[in-house]
N, C-alpha and C. Protein backbone atom coordinates (compact mmCIF):
# COMPACT_ATOMS: atom_id res chain seq x y z
N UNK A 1 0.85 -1.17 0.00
CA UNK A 1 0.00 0.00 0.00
C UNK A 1 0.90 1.23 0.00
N UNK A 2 0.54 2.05 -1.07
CA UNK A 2 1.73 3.50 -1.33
C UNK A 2 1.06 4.37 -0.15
N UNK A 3 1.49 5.41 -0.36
CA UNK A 3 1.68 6.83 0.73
C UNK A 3 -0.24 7.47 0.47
N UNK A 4 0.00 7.16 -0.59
CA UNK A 4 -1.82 7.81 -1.41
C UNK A 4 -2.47 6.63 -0.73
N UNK A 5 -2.30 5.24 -0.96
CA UNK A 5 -3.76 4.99 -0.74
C UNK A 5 -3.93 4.49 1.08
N UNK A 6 -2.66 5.03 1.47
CA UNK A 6 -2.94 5.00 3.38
C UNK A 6 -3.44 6.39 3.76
N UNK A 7 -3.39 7.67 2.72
CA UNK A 7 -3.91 8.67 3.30
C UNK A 7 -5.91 8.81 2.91
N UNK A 8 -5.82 7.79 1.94
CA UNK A 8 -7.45 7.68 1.47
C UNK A 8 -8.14 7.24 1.91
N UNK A 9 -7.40 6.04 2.73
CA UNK A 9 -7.78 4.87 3.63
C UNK A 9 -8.16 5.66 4.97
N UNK A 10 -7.18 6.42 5.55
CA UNK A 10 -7.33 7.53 6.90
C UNK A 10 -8.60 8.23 6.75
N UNK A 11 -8.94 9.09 5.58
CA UNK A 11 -9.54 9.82 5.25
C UNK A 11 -10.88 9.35 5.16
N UNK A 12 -11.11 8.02 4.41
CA UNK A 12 -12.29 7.51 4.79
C UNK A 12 -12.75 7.06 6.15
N UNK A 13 -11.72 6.64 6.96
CA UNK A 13 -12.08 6.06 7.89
C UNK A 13 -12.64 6.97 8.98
N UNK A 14 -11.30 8.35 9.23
CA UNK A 14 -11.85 9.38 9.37
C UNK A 14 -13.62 10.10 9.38
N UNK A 15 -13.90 10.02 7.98
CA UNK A 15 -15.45 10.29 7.54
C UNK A 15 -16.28 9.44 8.22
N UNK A 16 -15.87 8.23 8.20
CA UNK A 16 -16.41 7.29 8.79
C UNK A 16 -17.46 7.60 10.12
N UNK A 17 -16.01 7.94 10.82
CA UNK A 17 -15.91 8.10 12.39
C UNK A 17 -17.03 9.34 12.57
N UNK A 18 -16.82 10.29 11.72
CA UNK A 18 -17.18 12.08 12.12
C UNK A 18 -18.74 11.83 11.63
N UNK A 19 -19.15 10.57 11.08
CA UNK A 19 -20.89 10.37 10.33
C UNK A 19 -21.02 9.55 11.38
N UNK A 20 -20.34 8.55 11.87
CA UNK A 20 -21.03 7.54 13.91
C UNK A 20 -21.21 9.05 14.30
N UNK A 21 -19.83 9.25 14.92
CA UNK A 21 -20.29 10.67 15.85
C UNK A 21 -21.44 11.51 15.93
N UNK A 22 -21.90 11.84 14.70
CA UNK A 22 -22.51 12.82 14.50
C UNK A 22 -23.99 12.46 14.95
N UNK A 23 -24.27 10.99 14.19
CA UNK A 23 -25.65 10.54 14.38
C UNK A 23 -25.53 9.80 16.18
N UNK A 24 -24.40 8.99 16.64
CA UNK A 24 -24.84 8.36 17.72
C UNK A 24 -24.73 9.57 19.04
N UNK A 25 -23.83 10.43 18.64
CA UNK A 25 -23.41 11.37 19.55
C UNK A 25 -23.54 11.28 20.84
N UNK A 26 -22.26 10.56 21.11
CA UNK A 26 -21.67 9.96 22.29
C UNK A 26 -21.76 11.06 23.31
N UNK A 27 -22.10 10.80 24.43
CA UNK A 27 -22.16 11.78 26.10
C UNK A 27 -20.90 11.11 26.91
N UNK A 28 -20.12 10.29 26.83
CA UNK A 28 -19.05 9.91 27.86
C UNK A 28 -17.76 9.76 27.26
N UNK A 29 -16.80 9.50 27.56
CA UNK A 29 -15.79 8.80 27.42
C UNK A 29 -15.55 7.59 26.74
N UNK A 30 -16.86 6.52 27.30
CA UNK A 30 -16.71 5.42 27.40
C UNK A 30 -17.58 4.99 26.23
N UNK A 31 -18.71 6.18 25.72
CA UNK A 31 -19.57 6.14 24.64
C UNK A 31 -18.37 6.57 23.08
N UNK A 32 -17.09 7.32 23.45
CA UNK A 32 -16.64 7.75 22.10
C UNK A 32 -15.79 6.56 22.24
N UNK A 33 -15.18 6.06 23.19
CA UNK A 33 -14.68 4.73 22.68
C UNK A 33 -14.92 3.44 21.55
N UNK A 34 -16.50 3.66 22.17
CA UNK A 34 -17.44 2.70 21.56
C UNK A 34 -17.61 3.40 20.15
N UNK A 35 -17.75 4.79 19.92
CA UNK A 35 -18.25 4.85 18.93
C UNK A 35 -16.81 4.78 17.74
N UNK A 36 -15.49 4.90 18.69
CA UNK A 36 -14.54 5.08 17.46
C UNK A 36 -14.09 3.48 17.36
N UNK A 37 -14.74 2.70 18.06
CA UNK A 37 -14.89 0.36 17.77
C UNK A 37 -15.44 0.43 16.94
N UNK A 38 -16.75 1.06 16.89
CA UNK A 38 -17.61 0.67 15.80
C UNK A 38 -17.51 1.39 14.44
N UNK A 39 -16.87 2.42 14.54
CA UNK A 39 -16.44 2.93 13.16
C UNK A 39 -15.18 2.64 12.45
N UNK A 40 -13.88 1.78 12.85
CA UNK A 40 -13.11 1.11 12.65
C UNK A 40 -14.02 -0.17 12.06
N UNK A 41 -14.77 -1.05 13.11
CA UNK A 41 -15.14 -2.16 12.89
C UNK A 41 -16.10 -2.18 11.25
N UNK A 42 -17.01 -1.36 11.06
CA UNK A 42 -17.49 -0.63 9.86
C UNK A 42 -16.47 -0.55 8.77
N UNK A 43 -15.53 0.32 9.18
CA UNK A 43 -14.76 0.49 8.24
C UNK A 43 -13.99 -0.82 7.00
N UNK A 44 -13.79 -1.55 8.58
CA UNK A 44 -12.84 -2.84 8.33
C UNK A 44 -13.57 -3.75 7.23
N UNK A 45 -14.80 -3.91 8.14
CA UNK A 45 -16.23 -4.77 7.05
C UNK A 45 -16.28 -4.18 6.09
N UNK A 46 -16.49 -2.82 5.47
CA UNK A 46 -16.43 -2.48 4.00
C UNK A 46 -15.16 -3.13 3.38
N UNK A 47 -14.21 -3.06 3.89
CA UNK A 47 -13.16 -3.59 3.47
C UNK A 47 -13.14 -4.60 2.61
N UNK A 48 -13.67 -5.36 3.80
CA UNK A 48 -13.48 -7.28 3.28
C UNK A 48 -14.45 -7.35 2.64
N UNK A 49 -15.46 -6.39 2.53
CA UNK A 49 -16.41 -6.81 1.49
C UNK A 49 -16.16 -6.67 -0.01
N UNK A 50 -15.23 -5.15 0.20
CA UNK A 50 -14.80 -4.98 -1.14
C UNK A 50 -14.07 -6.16 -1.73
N UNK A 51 -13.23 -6.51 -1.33
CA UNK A 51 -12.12 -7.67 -1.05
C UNK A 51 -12.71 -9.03 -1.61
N UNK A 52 -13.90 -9.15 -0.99
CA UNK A 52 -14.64 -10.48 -1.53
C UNK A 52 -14.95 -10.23 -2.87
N UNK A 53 -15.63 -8.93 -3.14
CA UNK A 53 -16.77 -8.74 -4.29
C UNK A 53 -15.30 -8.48 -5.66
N UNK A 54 -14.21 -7.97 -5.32
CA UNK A 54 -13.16 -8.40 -6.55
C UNK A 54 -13.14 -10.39 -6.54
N UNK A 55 -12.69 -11.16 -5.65
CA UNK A 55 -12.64 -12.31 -5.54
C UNK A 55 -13.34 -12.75 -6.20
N UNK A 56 -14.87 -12.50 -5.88
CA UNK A 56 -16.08 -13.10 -6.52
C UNK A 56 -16.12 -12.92 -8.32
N UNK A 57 -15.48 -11.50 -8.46
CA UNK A 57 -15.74 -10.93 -9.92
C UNK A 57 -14.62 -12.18 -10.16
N UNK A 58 -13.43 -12.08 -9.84
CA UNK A 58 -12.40 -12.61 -10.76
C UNK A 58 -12.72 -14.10 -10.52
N UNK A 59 -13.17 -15.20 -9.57
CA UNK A 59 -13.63 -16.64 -9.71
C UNK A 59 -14.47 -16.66 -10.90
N UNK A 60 -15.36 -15.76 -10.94
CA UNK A 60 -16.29 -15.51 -12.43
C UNK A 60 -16.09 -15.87 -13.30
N UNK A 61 -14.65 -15.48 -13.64
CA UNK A 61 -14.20 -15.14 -14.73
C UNK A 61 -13.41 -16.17 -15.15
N UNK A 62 -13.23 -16.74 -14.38
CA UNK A 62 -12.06 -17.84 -14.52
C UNK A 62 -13.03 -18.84 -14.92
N UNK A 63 -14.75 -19.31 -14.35
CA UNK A 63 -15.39 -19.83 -14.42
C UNK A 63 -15.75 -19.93 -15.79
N UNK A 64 -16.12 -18.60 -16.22
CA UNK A 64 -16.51 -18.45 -17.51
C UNK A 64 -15.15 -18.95 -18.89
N UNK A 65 -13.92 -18.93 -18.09
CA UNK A 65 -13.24 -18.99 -19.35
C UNK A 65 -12.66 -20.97 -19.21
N UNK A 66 -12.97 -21.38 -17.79
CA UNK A 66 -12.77 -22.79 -18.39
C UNK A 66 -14.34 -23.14 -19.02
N UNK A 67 -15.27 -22.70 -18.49
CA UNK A 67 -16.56 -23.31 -19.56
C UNK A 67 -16.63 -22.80 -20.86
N UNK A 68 -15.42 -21.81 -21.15
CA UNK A 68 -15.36 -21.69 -22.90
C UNK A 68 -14.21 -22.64 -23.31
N UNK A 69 -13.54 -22.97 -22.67
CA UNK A 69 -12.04 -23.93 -22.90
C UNK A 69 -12.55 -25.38 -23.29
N UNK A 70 -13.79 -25.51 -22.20
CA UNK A 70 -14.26 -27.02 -21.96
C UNK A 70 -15.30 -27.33 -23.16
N UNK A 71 -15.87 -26.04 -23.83
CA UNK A 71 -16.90 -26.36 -25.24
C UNK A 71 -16.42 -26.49 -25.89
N UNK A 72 -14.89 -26.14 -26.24
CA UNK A 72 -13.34 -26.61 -27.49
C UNK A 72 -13.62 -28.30 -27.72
């Protein structure tokens, strides 16, 4: 991961955090803790979702090109 896509990565995660905040709008200490778990934890899950949904595209594809190999 280059210098760009750890500051995009911050930056979203960042946004992330400042859209929990805004809507759960923590009263303690112990509430912004929670709210900066769950906006990491959020964050993380978009992640792996993205992560899967390339996986998924590229198994696809591979799928599609041995069932054109296998009609040869």
């Amino acid at each position: 991961m280059d210098a760009q896509d750890k500051m995009d990565a911050l930056y979203a995660y960042t946004r992330k955090q400042e859209a929990m905040y805004a809507r759960l709008q923590p009263a303690s200490e112990q509430e912004e803790r929670l709210v900066r778990q769950l906006a990491l934890c959020s964050y993380r899950l978009e992640q792996i979702e993205s992560r899967l949904t390339q996986a998924w595209s590229q198994l696809n594809k591979i799928a599609e090109e041995l069932k054109h190999d296998l009609a040869w």
